[in-house]
Protein backbone atom coordinates (compact mmCIF):
# COMPACT_ATOMS: atom_id res chain seq x y z
CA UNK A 1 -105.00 152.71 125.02
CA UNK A 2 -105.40 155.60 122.01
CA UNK A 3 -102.49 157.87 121.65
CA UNK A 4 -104.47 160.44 120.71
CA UNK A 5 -106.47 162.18 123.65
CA UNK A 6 -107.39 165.58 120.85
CA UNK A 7 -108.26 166.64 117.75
CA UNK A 8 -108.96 169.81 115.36
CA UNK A 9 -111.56 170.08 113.33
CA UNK A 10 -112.29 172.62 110.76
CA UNK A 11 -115.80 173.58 109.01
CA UNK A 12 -114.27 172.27 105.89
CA UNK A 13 -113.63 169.29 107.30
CA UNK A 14 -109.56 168.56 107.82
CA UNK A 15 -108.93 167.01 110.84
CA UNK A 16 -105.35 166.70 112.57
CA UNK A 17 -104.90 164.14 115.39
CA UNK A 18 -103.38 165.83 118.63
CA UNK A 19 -102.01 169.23 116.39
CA UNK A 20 -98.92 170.68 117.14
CA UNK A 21 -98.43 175.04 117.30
CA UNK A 22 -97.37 175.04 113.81
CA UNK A 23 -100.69 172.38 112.97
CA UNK A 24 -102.54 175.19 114.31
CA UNK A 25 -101.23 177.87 112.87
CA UNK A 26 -101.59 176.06 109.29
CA UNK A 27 -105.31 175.46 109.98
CA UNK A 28 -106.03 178.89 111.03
CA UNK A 29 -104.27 180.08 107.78
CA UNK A 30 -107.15 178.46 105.99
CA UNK A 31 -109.95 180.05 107.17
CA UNK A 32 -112.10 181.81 105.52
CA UNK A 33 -115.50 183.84 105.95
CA UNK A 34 -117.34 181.83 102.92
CA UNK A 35 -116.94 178.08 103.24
CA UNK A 36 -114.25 177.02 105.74
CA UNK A 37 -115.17 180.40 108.61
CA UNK A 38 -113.68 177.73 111.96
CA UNK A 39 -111.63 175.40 113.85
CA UNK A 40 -112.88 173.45 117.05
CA UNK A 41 -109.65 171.96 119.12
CA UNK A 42 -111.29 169.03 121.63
CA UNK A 43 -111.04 166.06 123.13
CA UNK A 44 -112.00 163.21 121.07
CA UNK A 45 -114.94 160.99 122.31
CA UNK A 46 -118.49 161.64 123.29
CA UNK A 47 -119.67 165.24 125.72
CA UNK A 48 -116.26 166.58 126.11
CA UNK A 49 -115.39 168.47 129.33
CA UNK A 50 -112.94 171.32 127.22
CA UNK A 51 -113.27 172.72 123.93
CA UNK A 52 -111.41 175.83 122.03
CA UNK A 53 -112.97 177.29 118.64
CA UNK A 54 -111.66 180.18 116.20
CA UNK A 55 -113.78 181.68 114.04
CA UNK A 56 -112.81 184.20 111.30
CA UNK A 57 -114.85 187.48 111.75
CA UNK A 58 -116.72 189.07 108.87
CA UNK A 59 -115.01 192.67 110.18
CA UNK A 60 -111.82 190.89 110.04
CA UNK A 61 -109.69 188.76 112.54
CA UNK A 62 -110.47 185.99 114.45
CA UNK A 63 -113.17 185.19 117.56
CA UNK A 64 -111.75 183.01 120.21
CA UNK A 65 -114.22 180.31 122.39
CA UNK A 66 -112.66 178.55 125.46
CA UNK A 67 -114.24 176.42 127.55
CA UNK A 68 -113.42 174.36 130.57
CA UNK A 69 -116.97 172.62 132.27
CA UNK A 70 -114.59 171.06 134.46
CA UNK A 71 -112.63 174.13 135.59
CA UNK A 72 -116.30 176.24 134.99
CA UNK A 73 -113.64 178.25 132.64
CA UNK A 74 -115.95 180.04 129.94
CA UNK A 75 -113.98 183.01 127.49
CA UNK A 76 -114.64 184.74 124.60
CA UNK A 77 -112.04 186.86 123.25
CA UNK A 78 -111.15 188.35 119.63
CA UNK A 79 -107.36 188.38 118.22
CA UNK A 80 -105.68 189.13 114.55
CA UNK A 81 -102.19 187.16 114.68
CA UNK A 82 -102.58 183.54 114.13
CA UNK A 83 -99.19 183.02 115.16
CA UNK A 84 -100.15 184.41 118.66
CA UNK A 85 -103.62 182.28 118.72
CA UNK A 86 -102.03 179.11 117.76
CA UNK A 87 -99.36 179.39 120.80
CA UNK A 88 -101.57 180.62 123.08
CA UNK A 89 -104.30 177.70 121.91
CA UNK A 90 -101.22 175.04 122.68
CA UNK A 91 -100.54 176.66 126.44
CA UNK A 92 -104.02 176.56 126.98
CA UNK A 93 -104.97 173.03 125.73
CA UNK A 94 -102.14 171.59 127.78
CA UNK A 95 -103.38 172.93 130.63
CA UNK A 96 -106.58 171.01 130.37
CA UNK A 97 -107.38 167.06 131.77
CA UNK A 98 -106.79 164.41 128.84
CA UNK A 99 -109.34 161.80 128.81
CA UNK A 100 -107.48 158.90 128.38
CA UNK A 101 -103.84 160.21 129.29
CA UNK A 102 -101.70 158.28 131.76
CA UNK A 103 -100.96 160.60 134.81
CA UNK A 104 -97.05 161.52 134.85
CA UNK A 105 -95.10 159.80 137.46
CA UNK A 106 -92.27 161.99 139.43
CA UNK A 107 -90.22 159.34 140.60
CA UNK A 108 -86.60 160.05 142.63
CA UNK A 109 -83.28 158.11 142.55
């Protein structure tokens, strides 16, 4: 079974396997509004149930997508620190089900 359950994808076409905060953060340093303007976060495979994009604004800042089909979770929101879009793309993302991902076992001694 894949290690990798996610992915980021930008408009220029990097692509980072399962990013970390500071992945993020990197990615969303890059953007642009000419040729490289977003950065879709989701799960990889075919009709995903949960997707995140950022989008640089042409009046400056950033445009935030996040959507859940599974949760019916559907928000738009607009932000200017990176640093605070990346960590709050990481809580968000690892909130969300992970095709693929073994279920964590609690188990007591």
């Amino acid at each position: 079974m894949r290690d990798l359950y996610y992915g980021a994808d930008s408009e220029n076409g990097d692509r980072i396997d399962a990013p970390s905060e500071d992945a993020l953060f990197m990615m969303l340093s890059d953007l642009n509004d000419s040729d490289n303007t977003f950065v879709v976060v989701q799960p990889d495979g075919d009709d995903p149930a949960w997707f995140a994009t950022v989008a640089s604004r042409d009046e400056g800042g950033y445009e935030i997508v996040r959507r859940d089909t599974a949760r019916r979770e559907h928000e738009v929101t607009t932000a200017d620190g990176i640093d605070t879009i990346a960590r709050d793309l990481i809580l968000w993302i690892a909130a969300r089900d992970h095709p693929g991902r073994h279920a964590r076992r609690v188990t007591q001694s």
